[in-house]
N, C-alpha and C. Protein backbone atom coordinates (compact mmCIF):
# COMPACT_ATOMS: atom_id res chain seq x y z
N UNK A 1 -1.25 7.60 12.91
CA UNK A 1 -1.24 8.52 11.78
C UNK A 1 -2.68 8.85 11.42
N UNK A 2 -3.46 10.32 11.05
CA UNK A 2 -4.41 10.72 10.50
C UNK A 2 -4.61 10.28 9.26
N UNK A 3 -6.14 9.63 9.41
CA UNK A 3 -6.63 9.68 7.81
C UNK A 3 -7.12 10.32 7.04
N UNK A 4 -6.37 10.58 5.92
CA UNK A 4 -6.82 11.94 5.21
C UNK A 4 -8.10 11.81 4.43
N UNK A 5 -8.43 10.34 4.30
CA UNK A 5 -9.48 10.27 3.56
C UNK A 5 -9.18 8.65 2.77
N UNK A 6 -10.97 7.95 2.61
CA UNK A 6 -10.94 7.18 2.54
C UNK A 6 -12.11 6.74 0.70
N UNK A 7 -11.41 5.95 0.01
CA UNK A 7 -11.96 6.05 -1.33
C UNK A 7 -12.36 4.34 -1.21
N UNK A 8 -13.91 4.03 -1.10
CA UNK A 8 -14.31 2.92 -1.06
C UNK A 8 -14.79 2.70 -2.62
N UNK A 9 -15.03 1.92 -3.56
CA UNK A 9 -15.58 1.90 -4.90
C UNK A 9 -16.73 0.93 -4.59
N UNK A 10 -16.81 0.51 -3.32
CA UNK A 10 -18.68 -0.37 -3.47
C UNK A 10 -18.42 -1.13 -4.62
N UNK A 11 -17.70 -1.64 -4.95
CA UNK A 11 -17.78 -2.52 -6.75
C UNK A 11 -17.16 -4.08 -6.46
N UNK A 12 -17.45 -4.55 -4.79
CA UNK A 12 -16.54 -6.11 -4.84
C UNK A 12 -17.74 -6.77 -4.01
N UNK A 13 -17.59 -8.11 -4.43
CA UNK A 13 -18.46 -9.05 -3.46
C UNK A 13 -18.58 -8.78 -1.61
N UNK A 14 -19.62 -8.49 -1.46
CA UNK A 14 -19.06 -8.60 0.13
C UNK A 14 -19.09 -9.93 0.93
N UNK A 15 -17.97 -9.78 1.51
CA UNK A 15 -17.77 -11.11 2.85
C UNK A 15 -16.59 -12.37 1.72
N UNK A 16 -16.66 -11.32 0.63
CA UNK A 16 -15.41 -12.34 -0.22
C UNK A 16 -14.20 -11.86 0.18
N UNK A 17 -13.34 -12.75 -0.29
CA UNK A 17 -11.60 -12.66 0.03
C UNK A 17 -11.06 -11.53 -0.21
N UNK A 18 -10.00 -11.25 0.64
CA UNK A 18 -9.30 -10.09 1.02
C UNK A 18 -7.74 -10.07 0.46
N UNK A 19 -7.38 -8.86 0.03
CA UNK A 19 -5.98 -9.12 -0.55
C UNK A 19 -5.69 -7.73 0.29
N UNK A 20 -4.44 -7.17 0.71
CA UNK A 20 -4.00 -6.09 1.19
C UNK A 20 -2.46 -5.87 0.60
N UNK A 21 -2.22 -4.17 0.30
CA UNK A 21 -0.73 -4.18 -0.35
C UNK A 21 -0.73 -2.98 0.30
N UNK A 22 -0.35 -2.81 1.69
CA UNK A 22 0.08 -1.06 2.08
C UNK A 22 1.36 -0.71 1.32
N UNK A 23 1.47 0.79 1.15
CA UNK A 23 2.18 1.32 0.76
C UNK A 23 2.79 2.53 1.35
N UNK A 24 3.75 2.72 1.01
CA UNK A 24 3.90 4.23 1.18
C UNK A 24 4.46 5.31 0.40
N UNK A 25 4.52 6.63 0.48
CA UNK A 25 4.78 7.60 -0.65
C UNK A 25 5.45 8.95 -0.02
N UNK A 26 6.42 9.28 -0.55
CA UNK A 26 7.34 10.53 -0.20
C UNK A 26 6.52 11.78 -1.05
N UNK A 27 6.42 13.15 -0.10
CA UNK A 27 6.34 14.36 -0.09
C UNK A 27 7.59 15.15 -0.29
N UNK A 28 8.24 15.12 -1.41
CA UNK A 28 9.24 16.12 -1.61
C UNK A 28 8.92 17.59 -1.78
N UNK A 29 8.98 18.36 -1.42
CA UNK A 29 9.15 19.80 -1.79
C UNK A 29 10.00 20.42 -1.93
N UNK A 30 10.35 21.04 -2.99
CA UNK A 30 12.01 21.95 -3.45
C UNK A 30 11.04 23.21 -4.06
N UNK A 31 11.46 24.32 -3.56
CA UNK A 31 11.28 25.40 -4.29
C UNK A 31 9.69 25.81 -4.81
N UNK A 32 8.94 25.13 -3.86
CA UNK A 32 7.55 25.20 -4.14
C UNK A 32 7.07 24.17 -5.28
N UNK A 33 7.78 23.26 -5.47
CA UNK A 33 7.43 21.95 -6.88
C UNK A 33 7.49 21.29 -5.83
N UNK A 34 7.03 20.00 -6.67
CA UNK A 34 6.61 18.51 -5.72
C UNK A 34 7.67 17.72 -6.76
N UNK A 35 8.23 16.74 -6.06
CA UNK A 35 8.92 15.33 -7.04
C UNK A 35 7.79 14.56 -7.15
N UNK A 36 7.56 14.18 -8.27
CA UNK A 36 6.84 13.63 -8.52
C UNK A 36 7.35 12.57 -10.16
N UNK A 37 6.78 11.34 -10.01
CA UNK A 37 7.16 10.07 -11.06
C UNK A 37 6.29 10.34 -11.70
N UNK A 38 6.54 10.80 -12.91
CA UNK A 38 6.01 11.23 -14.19
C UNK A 38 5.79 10.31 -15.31
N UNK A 39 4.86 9.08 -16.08
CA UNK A 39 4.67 8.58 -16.69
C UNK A 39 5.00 9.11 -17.82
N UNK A 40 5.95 8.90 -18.92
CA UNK A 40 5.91 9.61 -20.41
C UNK A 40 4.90 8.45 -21.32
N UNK A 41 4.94 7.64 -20.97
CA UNK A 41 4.07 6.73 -22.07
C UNK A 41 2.86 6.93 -21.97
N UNK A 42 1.72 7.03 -20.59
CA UNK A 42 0.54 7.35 -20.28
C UNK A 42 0.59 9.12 -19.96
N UNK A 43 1.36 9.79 -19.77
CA UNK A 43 1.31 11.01 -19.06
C UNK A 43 0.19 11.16 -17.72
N UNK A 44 0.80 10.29 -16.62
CA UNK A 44 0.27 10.71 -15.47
C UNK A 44 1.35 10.75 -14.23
N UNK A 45 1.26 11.49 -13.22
CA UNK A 45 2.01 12.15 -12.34
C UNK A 45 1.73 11.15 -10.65
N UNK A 46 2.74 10.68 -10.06
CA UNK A 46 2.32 9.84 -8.98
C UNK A 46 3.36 10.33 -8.15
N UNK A 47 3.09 9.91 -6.64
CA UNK A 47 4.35 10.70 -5.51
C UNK A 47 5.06 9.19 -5.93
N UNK A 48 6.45 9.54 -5.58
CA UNK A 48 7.32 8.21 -5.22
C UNK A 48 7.01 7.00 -4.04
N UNK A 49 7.16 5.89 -4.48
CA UNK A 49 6.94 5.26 -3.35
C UNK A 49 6.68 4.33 -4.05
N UNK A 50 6.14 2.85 -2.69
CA UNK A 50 5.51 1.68 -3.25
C UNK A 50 5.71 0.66 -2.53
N UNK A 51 4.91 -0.17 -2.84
CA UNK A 51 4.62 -1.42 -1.63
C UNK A 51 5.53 -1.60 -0.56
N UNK A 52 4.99 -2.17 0.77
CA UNK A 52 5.60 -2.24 1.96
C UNK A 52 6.22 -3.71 1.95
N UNK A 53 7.28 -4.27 1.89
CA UNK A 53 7.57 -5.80 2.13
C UNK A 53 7.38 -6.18 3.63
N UNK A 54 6.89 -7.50 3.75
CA UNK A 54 6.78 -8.15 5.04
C UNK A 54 7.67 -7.95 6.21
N UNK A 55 7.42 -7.41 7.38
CA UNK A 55 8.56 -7.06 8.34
C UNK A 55 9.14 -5.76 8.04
N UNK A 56 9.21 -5.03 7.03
CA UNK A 56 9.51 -3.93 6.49
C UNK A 56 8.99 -2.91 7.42
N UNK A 57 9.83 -1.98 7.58
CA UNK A 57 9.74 -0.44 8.40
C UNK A 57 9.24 0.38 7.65
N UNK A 58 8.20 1.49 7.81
CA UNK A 58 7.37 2.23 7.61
C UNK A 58 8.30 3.28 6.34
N UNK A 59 9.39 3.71 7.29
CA UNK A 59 10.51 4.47 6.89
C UNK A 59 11.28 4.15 6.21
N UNK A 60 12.13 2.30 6.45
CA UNK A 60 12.99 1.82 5.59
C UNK A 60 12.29 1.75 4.10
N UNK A 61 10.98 1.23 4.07
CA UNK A 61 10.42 1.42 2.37
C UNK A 61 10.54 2.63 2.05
N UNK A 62 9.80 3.34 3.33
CA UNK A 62 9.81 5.13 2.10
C UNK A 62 11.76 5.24 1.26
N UNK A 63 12.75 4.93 2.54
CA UNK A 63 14.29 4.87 1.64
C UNK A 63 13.72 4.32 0.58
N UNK A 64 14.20 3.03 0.69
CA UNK A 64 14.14 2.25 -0.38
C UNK A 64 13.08 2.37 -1.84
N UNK A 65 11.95 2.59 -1.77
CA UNK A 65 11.13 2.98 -2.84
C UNK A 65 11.31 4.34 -3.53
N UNK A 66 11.78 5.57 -2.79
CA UNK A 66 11.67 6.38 -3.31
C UNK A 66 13.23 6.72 -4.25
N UNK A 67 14.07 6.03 -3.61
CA UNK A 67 15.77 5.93 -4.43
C UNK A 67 15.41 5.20 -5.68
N UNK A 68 14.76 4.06 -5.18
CA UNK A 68 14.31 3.15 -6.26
C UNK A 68 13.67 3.93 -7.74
N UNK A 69 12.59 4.67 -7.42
CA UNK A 69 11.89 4.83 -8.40
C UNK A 69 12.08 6.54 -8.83
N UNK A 70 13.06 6.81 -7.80
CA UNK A 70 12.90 8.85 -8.60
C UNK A 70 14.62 8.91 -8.60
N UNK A 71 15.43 8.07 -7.70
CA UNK A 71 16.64 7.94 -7.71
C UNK A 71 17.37 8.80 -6.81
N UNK A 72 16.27 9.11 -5.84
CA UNK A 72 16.28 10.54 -5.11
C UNK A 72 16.80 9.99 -3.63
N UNK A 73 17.77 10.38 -2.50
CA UNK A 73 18.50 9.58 -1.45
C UNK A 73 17.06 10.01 -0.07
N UNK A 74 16.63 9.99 0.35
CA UNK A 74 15.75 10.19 1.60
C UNK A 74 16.56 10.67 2.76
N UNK A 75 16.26 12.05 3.31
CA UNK A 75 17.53 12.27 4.34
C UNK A 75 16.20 11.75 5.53
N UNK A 76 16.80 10.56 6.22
CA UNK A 76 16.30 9.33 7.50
C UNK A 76 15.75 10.92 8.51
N UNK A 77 16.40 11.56 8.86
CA UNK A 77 15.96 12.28 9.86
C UNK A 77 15.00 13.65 9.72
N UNK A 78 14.37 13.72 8.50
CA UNK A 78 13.42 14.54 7.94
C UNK A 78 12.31 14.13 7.83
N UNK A 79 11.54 12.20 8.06
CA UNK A 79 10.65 11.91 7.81
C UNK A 79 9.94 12.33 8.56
N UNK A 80 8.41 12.94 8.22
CA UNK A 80 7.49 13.32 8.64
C UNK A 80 6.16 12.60 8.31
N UNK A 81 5.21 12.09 9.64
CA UNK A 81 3.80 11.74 9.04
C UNK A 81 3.33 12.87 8.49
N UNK A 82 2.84 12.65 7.22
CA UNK A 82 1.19 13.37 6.57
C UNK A 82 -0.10 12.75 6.88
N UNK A 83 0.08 11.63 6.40
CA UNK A 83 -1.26 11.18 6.45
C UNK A 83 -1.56 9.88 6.12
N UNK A 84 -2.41 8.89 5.77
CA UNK A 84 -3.02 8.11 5.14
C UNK A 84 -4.46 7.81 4.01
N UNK A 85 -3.88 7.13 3.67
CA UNK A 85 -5.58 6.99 2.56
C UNK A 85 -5.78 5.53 2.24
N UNK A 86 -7.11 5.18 2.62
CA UNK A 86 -7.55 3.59 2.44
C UNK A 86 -8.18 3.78 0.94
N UNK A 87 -7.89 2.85 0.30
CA UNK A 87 -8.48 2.76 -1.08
C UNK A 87 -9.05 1.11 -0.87
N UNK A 88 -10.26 0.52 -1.15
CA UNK A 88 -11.10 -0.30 -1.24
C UNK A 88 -11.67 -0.75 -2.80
N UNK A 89 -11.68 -1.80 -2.85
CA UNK A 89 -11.97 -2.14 -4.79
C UNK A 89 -12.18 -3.51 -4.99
N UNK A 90 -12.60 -3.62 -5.45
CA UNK A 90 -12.65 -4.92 -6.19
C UNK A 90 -11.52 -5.55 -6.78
N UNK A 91 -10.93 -6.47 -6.27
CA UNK A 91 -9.24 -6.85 -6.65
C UNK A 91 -9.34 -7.55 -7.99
N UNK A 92 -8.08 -7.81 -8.52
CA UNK A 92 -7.82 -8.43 -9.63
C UNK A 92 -7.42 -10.00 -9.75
N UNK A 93 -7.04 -10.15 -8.01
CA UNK A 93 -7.03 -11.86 -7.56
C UNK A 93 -8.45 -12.20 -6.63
N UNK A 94 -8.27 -11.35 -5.10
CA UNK A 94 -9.01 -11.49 -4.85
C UNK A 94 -10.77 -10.69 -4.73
N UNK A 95 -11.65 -10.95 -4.10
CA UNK A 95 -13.02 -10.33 -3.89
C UNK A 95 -12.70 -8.83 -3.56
N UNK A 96 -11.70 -8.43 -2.67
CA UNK A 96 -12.06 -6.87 -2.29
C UNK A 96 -10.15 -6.98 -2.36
N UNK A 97 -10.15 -5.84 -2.90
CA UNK A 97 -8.38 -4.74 -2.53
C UNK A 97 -8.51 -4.09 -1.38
N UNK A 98 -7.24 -4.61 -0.64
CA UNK A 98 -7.69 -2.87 0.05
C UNK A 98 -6.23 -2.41 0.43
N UNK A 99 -6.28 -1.19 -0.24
CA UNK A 99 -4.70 -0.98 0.09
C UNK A 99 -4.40 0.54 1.19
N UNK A 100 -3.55 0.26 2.15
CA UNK A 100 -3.78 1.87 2.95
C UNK A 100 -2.30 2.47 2.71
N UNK A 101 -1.57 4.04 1.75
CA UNK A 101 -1.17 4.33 1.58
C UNK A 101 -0.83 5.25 2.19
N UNK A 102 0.37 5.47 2.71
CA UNK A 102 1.30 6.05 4.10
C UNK A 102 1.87 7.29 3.42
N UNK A 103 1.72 8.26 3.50
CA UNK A 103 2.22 9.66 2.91
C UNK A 103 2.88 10.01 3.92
N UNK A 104 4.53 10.66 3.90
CA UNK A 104 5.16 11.13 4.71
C UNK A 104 6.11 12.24 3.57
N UNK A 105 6.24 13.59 4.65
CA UNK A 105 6.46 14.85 4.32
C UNK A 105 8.25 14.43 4.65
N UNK A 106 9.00 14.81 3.54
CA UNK A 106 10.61 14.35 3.76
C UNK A 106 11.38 15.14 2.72
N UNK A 107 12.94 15.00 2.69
CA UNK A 107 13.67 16.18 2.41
C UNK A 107 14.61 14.64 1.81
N UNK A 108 14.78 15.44 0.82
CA UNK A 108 16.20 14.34 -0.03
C UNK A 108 16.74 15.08 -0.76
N UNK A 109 18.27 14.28 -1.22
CA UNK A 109 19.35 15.13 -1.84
C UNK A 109 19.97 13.98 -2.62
N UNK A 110 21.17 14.06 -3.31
CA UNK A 110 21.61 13.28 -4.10
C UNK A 110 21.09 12.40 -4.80
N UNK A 111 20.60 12.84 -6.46
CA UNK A 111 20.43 11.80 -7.42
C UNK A 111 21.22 10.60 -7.81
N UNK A 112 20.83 9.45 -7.45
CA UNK A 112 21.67 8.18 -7.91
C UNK A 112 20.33 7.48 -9.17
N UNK A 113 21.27 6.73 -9.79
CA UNK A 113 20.24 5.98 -11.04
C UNK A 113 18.90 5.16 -10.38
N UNK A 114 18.07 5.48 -11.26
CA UNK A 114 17.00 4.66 -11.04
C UNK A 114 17.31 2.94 -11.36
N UNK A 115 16.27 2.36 -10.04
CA UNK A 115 15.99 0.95 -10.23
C UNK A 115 14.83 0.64 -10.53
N UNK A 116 14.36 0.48 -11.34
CA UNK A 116 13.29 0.33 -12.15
C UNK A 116 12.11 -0.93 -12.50
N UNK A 117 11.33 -1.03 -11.92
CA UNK A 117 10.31 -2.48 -12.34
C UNK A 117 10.14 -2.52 -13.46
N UNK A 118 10.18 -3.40 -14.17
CA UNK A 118 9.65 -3.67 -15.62
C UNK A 118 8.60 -3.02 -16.37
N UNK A 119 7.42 -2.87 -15.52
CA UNK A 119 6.34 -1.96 -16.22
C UNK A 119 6.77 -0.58 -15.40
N UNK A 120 7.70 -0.03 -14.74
CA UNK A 120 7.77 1.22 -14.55
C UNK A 120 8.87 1.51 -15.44
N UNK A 121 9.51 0.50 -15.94
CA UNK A 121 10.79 0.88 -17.20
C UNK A 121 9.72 1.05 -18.18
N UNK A 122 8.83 0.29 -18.70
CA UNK A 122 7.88 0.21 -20.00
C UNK A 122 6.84 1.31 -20.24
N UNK A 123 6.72 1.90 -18.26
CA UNK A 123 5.99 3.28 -18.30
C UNK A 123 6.71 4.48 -18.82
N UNK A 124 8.11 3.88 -18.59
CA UNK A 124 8.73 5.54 -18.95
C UNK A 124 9.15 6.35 -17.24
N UNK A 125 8.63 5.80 -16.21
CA UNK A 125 9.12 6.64 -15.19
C UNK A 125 10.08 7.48 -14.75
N UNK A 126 9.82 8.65 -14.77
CA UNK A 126 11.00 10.11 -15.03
C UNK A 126 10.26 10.79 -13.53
N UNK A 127 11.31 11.10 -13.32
CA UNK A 127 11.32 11.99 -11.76
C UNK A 127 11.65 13.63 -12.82
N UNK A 128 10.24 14.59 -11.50
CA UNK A 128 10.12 15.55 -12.89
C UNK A 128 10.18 16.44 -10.95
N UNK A 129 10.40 17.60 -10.83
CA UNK A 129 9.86 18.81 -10.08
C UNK A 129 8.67 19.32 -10.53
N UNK A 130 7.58 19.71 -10.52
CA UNK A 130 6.48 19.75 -10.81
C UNK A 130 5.40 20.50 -9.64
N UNK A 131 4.66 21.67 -9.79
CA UNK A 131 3.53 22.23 -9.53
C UNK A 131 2.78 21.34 -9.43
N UNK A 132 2.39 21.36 -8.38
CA UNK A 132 1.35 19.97 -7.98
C UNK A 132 0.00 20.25 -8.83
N UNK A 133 -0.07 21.78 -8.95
CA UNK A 133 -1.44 21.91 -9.87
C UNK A 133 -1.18 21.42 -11.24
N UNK A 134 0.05 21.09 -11.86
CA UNK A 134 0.08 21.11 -13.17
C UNK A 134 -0.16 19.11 -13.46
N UNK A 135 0.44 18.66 -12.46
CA UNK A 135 0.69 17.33 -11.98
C UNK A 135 -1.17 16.88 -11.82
N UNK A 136 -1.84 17.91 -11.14
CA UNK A 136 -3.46 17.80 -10.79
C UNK A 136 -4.01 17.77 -12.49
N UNK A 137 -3.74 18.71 -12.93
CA UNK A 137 -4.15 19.14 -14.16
C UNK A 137 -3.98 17.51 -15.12
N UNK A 138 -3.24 17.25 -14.93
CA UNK A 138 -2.00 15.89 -16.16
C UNK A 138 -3.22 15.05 -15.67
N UNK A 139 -3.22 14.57 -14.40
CA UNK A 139 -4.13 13.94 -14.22
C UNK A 139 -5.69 13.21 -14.47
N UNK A 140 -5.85 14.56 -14.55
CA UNK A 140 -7.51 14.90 -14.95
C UNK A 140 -7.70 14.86 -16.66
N UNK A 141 -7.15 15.81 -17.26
CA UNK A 141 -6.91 16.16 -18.28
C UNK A 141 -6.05 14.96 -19.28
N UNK A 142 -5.00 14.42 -18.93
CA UNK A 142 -3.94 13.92 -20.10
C UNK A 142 -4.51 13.19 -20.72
N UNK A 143 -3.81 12.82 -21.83
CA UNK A 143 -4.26 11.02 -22.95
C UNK A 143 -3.77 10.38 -22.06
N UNK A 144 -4.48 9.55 -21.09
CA UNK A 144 -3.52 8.47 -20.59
C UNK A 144 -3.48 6.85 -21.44
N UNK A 145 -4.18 7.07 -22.85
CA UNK A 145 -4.51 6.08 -23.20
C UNK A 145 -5.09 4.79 -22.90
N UNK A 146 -5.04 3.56 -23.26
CA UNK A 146 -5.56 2.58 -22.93
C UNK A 146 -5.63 2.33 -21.49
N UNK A 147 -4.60 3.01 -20.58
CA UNK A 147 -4.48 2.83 -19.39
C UNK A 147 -5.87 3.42 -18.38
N UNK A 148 -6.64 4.31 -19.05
CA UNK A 148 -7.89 4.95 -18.45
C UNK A 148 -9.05 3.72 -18.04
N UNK A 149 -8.49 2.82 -18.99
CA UNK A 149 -9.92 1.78 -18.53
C UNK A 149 -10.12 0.98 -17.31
N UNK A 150 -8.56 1.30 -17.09
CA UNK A 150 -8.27 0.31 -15.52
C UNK A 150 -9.38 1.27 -14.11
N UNK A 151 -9.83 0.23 -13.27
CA UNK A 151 -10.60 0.87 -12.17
C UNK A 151 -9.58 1.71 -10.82
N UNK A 152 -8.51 0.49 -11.31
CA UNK A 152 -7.08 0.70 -10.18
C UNK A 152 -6.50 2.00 -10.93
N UNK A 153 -6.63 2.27 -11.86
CA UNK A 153 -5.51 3.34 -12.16
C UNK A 153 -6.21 4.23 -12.29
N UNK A 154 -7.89 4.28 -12.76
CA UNK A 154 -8.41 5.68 -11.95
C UNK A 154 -8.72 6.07 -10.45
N UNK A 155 -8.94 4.67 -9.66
CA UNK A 155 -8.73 5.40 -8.17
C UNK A 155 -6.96 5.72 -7.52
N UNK A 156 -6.36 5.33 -8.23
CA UNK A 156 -4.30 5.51 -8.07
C UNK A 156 -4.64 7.13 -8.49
N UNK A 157 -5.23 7.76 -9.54
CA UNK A 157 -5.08 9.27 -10.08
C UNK A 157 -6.10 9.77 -8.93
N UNK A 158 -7.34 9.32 -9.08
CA UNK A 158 -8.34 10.33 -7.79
C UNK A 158 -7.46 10.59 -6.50
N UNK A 159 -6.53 9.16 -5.94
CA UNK A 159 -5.91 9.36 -4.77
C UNK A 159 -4.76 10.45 -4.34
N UNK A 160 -4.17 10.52 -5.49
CA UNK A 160 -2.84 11.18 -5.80
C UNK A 160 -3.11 12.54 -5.77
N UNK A 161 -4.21 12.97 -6.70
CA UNK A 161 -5.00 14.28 -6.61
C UNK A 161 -5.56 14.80 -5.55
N UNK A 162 -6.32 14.10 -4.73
CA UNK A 162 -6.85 14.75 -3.61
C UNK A 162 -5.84 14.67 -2.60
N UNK A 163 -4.74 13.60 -2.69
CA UNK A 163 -3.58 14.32 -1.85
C UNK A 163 -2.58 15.16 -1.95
N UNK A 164 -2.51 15.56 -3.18
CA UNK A 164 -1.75 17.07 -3.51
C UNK A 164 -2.58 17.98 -3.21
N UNK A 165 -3.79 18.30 -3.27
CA UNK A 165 -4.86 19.20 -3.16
C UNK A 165 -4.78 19.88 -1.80
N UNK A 166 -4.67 18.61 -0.75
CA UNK A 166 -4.85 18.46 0.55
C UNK A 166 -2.74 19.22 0.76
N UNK A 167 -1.79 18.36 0.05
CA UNK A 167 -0.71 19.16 0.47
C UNK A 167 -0.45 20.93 -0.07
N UNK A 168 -1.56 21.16 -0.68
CA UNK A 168 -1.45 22.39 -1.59
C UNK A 168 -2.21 23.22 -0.15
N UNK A 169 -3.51 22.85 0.16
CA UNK A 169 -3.88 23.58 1.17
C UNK A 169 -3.14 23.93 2.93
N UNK A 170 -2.69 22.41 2.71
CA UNK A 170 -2.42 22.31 4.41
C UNK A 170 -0.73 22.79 4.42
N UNK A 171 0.15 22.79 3.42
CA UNK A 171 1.47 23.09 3.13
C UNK A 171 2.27 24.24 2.59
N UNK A 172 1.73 23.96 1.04
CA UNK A 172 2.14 25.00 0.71
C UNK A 172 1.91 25.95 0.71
N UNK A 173 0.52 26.68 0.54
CA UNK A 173 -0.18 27.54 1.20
C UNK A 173 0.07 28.61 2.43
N UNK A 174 0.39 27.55 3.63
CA UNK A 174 0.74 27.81 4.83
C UNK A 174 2.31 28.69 4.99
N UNK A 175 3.04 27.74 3.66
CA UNK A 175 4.53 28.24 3.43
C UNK A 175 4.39 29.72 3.02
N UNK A 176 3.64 29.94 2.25
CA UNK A 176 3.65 31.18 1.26
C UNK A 176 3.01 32.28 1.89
N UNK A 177 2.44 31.88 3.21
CA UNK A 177 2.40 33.42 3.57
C UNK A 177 2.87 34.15 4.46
């Protein structure tokens, strides 16, 4: 898979301990909007998805995370690579984070209820259709409140942004003319 780009923060001990949490994240497109998990408590905009479990398939998480958290079904034979993005940081257990996040371009249908993590119930997580520019905009722009101070949750918004940016140029764009 291509890397779309890589966000190092230089901000951790070097040659200290290593923690890793790949992930991955669904590309919905309907009607020129993006699905996108919409924070109401912070107002910020993220693709669906989320951590890879051990032995876990690339694809079986994208199912599973994205039903999970937008309630949205993944049709198996639409997954498409996009891309990747390494994010690097200074962890919260250990010396360096480093997490590499799996973006794949996919088609889903049938809303079933959300299953919800505790701080994504306490976030408010709402599956919204959304203009990726407006989603860019929320980003940059919103009150995200107390949540702005985190280092992880401003490189989670830089990441999210420059990969809508990147699906705005290389996608939709391409669609529209």
């Amino acid at each position: 898979m291509r890397e779309l780009f890589s966000i190092d923060k230089k901000n951790y001990k070097k040659n200290g301990t290593i923690g890793r949490r790949p992930s991955v994240r669904g590309i919905i497109i309907k009607d020129g909007k993006i699905a996108m998990i919409h924070s109401l408590k912070y107002d910020y905009y993220k693709l669906p998805g989320g951590g890879i479990e051990e032995g876990e398939a690339h694809e079986a998480t994208l199912i599973r995370e994205v039903k999970e958290e937008s309630g949205l079904v993944v049709k198996p034979e639409s997954i498409r690579e996009f891309g990747y993005v390494r994010r690097i940081e200074k962890g919260k257990i250990e010396d360096i984070f480093i997490q590499d996040n799996y973006y794949y371009l996919c088609e889903a249908e049938e809303i079933t209820e959300q299953k919800l993590d505790d701080y994504e119930a306490e976030e408010e997580f709402t599956l919204e259709y959304v203009f990726p520019e407006h989603a860019i905009e929320r980003n940059r722009n919103g009150d995200h409140k107390d949540k702005v101070v985190s280092q992880t949750f401003s490189g989670m918004l830089e990441r999210e942004n420059r990969v809508l940016e990147l699906v705005i140029h290389e996608i939709m764009h391409r669609e529209g003319e």
